[in-house]
Every structure is written in structure tokens, then in C-alpha cells.
PDB file of N, CA and C in Angstrom:
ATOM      1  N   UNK A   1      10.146  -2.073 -12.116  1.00  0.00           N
ATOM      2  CA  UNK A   1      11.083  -1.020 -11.840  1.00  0.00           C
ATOM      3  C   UNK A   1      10.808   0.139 -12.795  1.00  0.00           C
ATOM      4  N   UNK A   2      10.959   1.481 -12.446  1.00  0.00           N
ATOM      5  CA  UNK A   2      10.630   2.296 -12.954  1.00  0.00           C
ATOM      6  C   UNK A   2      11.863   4.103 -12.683  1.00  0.00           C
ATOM      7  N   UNK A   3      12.229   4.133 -14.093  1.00  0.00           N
ATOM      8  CA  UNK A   3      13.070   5.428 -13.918  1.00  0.00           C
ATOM      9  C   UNK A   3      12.503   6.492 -13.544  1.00  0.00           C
ATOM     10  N   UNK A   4      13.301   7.568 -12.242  1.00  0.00           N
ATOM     11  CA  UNK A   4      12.632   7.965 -11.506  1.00  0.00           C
ATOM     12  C   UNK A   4      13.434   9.584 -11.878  1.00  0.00           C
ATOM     13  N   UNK A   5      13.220  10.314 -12.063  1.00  0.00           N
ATOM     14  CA  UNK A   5      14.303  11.647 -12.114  1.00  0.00           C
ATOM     15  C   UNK A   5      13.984  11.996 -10.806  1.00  0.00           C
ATOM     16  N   UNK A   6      15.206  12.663 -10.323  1.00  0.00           N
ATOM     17  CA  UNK A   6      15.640  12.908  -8.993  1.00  0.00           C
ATOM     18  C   UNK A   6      15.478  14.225  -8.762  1.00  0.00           C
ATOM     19  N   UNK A   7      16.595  14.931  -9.894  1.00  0.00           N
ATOM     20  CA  UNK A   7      16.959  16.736  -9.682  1.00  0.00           C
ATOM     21  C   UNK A   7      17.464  16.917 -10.914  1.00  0.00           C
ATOM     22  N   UNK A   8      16.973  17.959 -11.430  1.00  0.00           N
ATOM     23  CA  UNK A   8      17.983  18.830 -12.664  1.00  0.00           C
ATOM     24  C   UNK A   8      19.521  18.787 -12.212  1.00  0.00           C
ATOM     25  N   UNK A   9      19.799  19.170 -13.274  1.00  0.00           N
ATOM     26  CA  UNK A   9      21.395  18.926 -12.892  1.00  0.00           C
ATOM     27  C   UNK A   9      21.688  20.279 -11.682  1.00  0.00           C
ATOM     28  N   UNK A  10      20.977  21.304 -12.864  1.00  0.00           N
ATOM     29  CA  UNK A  10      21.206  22.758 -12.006  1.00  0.00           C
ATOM     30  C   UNK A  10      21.078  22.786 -10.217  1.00  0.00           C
ATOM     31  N   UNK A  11      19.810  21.440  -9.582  1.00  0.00           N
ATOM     32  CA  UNK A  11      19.387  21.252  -8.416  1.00  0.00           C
ATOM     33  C   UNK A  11      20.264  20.452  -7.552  1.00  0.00           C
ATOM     34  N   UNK A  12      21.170  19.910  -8.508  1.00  0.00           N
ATOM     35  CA  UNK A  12      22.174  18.821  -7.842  1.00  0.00           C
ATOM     36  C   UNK A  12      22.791  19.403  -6.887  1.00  0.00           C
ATOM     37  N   UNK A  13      23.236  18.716  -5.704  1.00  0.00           N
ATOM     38  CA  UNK A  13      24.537  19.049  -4.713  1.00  0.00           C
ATOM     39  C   UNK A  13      25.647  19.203  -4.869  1.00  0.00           C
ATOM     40  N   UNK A  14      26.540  20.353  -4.406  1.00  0.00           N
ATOM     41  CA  UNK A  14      27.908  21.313  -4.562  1.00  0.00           C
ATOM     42  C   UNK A  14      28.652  19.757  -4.260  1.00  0.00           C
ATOM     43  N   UNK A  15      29.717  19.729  -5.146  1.00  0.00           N
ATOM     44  CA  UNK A  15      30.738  18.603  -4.679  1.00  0.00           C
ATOM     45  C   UNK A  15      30.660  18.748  -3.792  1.00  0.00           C
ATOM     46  N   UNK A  16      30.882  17.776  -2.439  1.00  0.00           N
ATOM     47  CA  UNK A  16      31.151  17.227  -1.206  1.00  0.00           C
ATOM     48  C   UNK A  16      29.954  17.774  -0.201  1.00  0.00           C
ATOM     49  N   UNK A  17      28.994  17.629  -1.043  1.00  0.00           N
ATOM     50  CA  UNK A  17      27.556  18.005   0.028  1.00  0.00           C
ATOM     51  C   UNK A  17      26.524  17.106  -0.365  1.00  0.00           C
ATOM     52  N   UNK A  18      25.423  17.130   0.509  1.00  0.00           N
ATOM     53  CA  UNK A  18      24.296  16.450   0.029  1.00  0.00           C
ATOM     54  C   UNK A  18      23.373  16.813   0.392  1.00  0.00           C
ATOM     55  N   UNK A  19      22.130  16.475  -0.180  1.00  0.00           N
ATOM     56  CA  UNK A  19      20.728  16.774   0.290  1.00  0.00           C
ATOM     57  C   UNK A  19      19.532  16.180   0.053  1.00  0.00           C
ATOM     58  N   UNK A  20      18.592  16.151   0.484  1.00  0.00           N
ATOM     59  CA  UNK A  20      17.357  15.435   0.652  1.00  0.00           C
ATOM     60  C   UNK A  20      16.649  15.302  -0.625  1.00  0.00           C
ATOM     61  N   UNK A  21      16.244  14.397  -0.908  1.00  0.00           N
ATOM     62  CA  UNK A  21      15.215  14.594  -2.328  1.00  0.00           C
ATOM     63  C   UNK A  21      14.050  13.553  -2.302  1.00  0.00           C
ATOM     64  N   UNK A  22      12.556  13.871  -2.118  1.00  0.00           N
ATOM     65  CA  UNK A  22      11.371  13.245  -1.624  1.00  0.00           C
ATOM     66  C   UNK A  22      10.686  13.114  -3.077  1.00  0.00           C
ATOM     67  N   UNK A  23       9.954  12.189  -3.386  1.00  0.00           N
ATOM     68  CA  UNK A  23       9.231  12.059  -3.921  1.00  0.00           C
ATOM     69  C   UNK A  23       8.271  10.390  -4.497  1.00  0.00           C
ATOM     70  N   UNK A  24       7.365  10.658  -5.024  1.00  0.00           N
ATOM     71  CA  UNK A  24       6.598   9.622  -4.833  1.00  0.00           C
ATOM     72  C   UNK A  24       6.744   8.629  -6.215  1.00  0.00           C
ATOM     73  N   UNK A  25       6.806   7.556  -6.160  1.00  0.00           N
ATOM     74  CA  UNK A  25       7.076   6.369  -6.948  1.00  0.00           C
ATOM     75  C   UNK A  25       6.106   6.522  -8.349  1.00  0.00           C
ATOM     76  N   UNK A  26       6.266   6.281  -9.034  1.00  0.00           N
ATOM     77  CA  UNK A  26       5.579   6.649 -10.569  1.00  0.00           C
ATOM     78  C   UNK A  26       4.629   5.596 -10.673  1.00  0.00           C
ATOM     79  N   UNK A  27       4.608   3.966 -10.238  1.00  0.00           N
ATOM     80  CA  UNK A  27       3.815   3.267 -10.381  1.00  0.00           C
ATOM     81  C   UNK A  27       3.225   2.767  -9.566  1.00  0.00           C
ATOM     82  N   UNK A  28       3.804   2.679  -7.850  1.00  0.00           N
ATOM     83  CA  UNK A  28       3.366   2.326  -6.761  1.00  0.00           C
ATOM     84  C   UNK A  28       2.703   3.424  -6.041  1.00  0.00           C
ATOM     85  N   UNK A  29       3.258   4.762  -5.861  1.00  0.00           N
ATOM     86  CA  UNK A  29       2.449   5.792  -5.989  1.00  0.00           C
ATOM     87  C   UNK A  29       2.968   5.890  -4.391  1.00  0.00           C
ATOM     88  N   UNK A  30       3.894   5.195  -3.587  1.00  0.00           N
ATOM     89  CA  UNK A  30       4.826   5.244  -2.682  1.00  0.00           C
ATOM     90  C   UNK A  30       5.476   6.200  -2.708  1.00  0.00           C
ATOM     91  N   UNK A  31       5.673   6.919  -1.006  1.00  0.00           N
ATOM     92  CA  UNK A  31       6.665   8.395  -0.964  1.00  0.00           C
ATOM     93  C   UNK A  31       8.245   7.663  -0.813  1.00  0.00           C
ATOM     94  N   UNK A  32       9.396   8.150  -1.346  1.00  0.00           N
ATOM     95  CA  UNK A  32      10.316   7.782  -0.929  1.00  0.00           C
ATOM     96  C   UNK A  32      11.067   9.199  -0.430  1.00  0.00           C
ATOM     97  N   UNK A  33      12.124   8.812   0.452  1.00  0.00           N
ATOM     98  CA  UNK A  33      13.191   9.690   0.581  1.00  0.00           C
ATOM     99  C   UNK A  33      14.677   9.223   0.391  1.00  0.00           C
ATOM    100  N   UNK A  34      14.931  10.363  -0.413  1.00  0.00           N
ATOM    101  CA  UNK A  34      16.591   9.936  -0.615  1.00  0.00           C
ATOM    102  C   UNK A  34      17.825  10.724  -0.548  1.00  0.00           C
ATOM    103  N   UNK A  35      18.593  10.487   0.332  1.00  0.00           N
ATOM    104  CA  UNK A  35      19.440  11.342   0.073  1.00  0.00           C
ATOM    105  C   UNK A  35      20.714  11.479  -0.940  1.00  0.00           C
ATOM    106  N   UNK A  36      20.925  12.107  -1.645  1.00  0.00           N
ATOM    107  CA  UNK A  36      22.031  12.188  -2.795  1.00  0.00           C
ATOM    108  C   UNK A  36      23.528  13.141  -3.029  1.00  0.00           C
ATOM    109  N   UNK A  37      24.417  12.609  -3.250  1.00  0.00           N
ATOM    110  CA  UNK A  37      25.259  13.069  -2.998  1.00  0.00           C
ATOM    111  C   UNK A  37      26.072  13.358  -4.217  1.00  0.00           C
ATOM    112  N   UNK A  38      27.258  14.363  -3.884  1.00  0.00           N
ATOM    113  CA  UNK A  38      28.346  14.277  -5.034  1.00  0.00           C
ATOM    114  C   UNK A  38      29.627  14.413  -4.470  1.00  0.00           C
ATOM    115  N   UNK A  39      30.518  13.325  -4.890  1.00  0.00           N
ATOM    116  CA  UNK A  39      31.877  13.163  -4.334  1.00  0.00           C
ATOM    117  C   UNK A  39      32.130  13.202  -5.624  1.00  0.00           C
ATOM    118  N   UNK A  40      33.426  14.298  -5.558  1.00  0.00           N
ATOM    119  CA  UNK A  40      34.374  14.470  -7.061  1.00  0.00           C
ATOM    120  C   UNK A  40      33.550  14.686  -8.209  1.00  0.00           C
ATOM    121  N   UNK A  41      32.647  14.858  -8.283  1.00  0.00           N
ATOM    122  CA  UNK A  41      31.474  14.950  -9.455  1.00  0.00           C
ATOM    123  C   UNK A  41      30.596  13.665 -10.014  1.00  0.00           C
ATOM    124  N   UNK A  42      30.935  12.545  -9.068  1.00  0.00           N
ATOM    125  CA  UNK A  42      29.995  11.674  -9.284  1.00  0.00           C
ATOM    126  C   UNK A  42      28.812  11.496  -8.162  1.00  0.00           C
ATOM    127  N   UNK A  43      27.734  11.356  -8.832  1.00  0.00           N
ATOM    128  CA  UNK A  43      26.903  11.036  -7.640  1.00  0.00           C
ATOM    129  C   UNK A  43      25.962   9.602  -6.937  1.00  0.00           C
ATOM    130  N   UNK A  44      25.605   9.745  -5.995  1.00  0.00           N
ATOM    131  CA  UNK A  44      25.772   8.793  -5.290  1.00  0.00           C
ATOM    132  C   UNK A  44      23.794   8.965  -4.380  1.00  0.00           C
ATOM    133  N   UNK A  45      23.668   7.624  -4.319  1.00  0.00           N
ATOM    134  CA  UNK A  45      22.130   7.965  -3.784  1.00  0.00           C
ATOM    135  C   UNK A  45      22.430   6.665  -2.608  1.00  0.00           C
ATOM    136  N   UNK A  46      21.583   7.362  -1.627  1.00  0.00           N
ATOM    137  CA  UNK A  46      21.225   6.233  -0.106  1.00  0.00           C
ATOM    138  C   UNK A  46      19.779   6.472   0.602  1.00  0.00           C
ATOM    139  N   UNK A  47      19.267   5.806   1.035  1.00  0.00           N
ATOM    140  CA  UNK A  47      17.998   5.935   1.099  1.00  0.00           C
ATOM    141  C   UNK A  47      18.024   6.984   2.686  1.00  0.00           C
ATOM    142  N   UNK A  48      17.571   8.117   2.788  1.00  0.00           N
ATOM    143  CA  UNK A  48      17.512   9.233   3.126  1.00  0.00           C
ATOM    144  C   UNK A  48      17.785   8.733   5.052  1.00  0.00           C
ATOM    145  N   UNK A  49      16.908   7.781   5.456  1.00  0.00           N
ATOM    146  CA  UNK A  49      16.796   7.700   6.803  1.00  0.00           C
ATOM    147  C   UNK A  49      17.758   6.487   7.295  1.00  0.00           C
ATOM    148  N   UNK A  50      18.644   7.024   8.364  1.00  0.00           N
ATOM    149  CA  UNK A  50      19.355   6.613   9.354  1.00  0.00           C
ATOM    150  C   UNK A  50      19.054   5.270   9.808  1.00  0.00           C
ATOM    151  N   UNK A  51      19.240   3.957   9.492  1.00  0.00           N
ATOM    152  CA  UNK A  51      18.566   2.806   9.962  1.00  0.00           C
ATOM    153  C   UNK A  51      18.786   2.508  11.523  1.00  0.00           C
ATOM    154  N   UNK A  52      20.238   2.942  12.320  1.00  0.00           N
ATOM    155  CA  UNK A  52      19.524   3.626  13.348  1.00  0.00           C
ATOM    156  C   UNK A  52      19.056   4.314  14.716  1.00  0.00           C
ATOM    157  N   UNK A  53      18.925   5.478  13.942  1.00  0.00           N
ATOM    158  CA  UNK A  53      18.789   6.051  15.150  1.00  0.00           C
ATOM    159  C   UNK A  53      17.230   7.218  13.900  1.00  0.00           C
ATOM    160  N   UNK A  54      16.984   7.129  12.790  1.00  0.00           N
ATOM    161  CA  UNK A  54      16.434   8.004  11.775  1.00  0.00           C
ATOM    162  C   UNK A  54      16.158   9.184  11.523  1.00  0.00           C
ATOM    163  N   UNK A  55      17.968   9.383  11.660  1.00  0.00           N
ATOM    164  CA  UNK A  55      17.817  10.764  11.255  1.00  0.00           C
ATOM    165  C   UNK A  55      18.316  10.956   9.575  1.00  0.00           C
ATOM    166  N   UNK A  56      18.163  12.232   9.396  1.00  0.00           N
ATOM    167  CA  UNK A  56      18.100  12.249   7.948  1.00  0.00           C
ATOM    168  C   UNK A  56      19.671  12.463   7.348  1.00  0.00           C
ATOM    169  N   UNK A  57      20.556  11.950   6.670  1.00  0.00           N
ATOM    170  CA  UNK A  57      21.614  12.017   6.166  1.00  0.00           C
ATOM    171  C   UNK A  57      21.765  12.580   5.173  1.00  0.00           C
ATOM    172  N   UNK A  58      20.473  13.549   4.066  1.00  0.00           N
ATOM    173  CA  UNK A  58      21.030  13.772   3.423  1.00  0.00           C
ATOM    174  C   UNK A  58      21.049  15.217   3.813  1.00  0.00           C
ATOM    175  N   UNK A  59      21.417  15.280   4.807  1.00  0.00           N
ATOM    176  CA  UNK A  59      21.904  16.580   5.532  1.00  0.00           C
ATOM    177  C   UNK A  59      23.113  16.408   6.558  1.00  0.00           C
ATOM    178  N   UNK A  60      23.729  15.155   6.789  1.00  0.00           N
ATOM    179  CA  UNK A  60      24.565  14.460   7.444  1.00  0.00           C
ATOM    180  C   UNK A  60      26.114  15.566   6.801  1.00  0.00           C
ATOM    181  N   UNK A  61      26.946  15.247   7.259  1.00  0.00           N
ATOM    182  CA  UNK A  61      28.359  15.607   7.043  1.00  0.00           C
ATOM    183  C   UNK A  61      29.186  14.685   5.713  1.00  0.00           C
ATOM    184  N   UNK A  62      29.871  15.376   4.800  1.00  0.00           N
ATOM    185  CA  UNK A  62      29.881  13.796   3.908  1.00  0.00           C
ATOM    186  C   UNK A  62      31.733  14.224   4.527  1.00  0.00           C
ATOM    187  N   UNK A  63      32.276  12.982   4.672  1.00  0.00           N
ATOM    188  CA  UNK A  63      33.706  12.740   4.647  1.00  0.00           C
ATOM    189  C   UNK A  63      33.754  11.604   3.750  1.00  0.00           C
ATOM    190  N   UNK A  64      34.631  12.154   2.586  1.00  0.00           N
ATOM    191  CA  UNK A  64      35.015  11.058   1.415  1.00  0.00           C
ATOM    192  C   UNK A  64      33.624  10.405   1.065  1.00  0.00           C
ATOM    193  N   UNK A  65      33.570   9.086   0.915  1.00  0.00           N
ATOM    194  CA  UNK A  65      32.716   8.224   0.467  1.00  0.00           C
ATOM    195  C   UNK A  65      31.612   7.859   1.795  1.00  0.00           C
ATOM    196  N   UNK A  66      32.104   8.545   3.169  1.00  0.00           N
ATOM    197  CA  UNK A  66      30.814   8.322   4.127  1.00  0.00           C
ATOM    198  C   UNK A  66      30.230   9.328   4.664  1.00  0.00           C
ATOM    199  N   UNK A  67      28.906   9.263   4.563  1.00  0.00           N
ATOM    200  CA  UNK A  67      28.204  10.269   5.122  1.00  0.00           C
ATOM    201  C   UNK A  67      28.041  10.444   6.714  1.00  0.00           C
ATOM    202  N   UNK A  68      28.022  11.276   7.574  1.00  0.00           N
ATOM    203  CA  UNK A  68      28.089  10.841   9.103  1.00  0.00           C
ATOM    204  C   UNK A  68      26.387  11.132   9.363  1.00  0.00           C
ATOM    205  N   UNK A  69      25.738  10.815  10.117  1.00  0.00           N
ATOM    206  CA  UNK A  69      24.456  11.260  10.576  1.00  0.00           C
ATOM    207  C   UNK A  69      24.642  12.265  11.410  1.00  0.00           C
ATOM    208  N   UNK A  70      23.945  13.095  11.241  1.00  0.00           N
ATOM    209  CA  UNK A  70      23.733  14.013  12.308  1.00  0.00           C
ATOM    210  C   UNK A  70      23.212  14.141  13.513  1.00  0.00           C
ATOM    211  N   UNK A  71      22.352  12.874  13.751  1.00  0.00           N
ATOM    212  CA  UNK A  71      21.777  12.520  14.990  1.00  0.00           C
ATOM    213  C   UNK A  71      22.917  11.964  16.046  1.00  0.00           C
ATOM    214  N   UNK A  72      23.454  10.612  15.535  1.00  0.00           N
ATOM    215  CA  UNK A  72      24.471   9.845  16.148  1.00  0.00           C
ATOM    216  C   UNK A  72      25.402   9.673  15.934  1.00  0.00           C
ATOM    217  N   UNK A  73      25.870  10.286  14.907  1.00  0.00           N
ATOM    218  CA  UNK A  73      26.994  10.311  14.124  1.00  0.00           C
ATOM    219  C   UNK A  73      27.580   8.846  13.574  1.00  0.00           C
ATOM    220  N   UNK A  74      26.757   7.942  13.091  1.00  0.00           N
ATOM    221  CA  UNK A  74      27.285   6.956  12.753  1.00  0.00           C
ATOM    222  C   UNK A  74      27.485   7.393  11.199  1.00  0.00           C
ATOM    223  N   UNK A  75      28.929   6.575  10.862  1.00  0.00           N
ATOM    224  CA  UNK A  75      29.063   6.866   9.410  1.00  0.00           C
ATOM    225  C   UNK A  75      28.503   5.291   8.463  1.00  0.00           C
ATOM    226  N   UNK A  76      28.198   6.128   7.388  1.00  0.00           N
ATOM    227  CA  UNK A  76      27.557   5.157   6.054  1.00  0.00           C
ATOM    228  C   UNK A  76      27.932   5.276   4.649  1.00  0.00           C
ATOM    229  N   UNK A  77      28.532   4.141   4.247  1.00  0.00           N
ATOM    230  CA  UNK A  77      29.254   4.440   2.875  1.00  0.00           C
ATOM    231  C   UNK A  77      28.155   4.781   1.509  1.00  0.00           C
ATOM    232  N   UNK A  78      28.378   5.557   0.942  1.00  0.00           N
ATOM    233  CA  UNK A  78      27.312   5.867   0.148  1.00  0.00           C
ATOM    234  C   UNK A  78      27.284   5.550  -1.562  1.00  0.00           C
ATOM    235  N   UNK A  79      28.215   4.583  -1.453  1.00  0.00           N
ATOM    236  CA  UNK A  79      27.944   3.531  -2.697  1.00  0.00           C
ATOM    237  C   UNK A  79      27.487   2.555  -2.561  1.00  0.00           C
ATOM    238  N   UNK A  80      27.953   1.657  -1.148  1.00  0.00           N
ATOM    239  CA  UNK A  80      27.323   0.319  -1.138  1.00  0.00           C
ATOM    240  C   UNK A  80      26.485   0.286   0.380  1.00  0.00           C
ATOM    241  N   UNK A  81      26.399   1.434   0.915  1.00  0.00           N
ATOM    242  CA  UNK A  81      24.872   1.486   1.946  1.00  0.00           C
ATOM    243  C   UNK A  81      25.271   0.993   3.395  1.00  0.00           C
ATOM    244  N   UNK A  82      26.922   0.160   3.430  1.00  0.00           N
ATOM    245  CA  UNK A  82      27.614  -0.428   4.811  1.00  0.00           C
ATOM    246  C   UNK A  82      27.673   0.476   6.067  1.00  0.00           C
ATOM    247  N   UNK A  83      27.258   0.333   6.898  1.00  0.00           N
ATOM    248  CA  UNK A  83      27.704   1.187   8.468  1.00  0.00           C
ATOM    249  C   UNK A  83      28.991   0.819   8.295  1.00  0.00           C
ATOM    250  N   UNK A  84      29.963   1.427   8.503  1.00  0.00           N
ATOM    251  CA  UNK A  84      31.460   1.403   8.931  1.00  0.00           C
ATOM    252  C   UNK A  84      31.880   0.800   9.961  1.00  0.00           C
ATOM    253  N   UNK A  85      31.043   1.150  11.116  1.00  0.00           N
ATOM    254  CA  UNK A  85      31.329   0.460  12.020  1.00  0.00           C
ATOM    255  C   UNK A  85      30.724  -1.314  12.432  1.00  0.00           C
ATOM    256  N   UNK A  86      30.084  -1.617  11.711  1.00  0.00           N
ATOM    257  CA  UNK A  86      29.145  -2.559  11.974  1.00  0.00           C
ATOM    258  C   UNK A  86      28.882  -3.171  10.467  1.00  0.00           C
ATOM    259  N   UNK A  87      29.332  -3.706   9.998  1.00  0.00           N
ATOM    260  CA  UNK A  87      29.053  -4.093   8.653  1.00  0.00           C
ATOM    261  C   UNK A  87      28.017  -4.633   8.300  1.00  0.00           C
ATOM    262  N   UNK A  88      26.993  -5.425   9.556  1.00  0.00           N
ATOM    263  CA  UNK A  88      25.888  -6.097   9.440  1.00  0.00           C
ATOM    264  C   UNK A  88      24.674  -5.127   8.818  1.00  0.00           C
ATOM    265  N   UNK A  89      25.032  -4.087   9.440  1.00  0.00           N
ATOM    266  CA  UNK A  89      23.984  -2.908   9.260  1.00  0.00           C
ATOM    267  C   UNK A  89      23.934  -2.170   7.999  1.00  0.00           C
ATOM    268  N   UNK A  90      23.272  -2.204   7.310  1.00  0.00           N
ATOM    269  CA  UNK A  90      22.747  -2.001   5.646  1.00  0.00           C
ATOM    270  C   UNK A  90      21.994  -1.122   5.517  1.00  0.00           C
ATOM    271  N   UNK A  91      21.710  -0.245   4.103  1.00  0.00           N
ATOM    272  CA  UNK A  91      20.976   0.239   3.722  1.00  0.00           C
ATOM    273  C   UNK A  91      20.854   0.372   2.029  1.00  0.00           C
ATOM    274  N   UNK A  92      19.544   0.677   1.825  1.00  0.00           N
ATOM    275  CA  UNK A  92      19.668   0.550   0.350  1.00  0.00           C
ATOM    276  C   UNK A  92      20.055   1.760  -0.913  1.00  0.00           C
ATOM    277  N   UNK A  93      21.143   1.440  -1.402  1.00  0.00           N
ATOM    278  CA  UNK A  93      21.719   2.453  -2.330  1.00  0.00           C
ATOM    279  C   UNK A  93      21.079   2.472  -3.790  1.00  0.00           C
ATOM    280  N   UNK A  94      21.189   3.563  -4.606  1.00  0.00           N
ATOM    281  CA  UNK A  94      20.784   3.569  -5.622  1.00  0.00           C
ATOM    282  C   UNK A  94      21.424   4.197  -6.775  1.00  0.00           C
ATOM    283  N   UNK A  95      21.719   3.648  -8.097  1.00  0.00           N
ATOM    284  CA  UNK A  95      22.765   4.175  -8.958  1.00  0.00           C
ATOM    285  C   UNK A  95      22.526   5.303  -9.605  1.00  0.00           C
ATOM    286  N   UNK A  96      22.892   6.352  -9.509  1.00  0.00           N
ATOM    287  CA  UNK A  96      23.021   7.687 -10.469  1.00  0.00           C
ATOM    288  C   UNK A  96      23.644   7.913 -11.217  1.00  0.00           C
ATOM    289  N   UNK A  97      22.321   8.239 -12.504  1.00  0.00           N
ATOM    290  CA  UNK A  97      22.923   8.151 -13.756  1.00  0.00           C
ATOM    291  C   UNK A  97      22.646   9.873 -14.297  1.00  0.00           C
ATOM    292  N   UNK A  98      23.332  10.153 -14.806  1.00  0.00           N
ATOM    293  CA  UNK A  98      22.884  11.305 -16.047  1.00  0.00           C
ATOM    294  C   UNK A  98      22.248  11.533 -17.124  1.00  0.00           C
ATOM    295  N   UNK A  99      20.799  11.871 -17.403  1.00  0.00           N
ATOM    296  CA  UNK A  99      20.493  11.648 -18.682  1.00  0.00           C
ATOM    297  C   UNK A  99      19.639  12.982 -18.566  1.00  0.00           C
ATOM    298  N   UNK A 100      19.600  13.021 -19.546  1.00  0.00           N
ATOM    299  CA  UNK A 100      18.234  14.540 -20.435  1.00  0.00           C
ATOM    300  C   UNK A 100      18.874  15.616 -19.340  1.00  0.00           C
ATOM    301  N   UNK A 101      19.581  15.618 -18.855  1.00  0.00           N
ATOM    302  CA  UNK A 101      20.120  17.188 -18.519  1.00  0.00           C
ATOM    303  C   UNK A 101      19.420  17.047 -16.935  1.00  0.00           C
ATOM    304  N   UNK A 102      19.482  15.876 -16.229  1.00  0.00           N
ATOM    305  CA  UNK A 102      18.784  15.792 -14.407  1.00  0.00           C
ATOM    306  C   UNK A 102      19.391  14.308 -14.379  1.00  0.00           C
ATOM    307  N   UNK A 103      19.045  13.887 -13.094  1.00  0.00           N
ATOM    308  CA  UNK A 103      19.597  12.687 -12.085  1.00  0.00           C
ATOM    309  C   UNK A 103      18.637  11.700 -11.878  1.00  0.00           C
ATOM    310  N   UNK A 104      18.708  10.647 -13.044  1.00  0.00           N
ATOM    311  CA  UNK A 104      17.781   9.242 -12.598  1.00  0.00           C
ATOM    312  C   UNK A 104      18.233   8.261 -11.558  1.00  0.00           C
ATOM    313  N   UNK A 105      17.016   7.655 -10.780  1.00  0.00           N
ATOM    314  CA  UNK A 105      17.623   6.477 -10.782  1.00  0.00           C
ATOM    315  C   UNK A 105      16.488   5.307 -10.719  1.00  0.00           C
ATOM    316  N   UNK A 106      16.731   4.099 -11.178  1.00  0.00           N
ATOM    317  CA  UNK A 106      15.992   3.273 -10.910  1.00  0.00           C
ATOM    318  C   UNK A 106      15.828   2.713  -9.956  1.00  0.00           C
ATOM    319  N   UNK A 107      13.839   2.578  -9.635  1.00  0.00           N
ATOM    320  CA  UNK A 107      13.928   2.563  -7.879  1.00  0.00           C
ATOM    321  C   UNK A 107      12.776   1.261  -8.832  1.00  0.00           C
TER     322      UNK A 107
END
């Protein structure tokens, strides 16, 4: 596992928005996408693509703690990765932390 910086703080998302953030793995050398969020000033990471229909959420609508997709509008909680409607249906979340003045997380 390897700490990954995300965004300067300055790059972060306006409370109750989110947005896309791509980049490639430090040791696997793997592209990821993620989308990241900020509710109330904490933030919140989900892995960028729609499991499904794959569209991108971190351009989705955020209401409270779920993001809606913009494709199908299914909503997804963006602490613990649950479809709302379907609980079976998962995705993988990731914890955001604050350090050196930007947004880690360990991927």
C-alpha cells in the first residue's frame, strides 16, 4: 500500500460538490480514477466509475452522504461505497486524510 496525494487543498471540491481526480499508482504504475468529495468539510473518496451503468460520479449530483450518477441516476453512499437501493451492490471507498497542506489517501 502506498500514500497517494490526491489534490492540494486549494484543488479540493466546494462543500457539497465533487470531482474527478485520475492518476497513476506510485508502485504498480496502474491508472486509477476517483471521485472525491466534500460534505460539511469532510472529505470523502469512491472509486470514480458507476458499477452499473459507468458513468462517472465524480460529476454525479451529491445529496447529503449520496452521490446520484448522472447516467442512471442510481444513488451511492460515499463513505461506505453501498447502492441505496440494492445493498448487494458495492464499491470501493477510500479514506481522506489531510496532511502537508493536499488530500491523501491510501490506495
Amino acid at each position: 500500500m502506498a500514500e497517494v496525494k490526491i489534490a492540494d487543498l486549494s484543488d479540493a471540491p466546494a462543500e457539497g460538490t465533487g470531482k474527478v481526480v485520475e492518476f497513476e499508482h506510485p508502485l504498480t504504475g496502474y491508472e486509477y480514477g476517483i471521485a472525491l468529495f466534500n460534505v460539511k468539510g469532510k472529505f470523502y473518496s469512491i472509486t470514480n466509475e458507476c458499477k452499473r451503468c459507468s458513468g462517472q460520479l465524480g460529476i454525479g449530483e451529491l445529496q447529503g452522504l449520496y452521490v446520484i450518477c448522472p447516467r442512471d441516476d442510481t444513488p451511492w453512499h460515499v463513505r461506505n461505497g453501498l447502492c441505496k437501493f440494492n445493498k448487494s451492490l458495492s464499491m470501493s471507498t477510500y479514506k481522506v486524510q489531510i496532511k502537508d497542506g493536499g488530500l491523501v489517501i491510501v490506495i
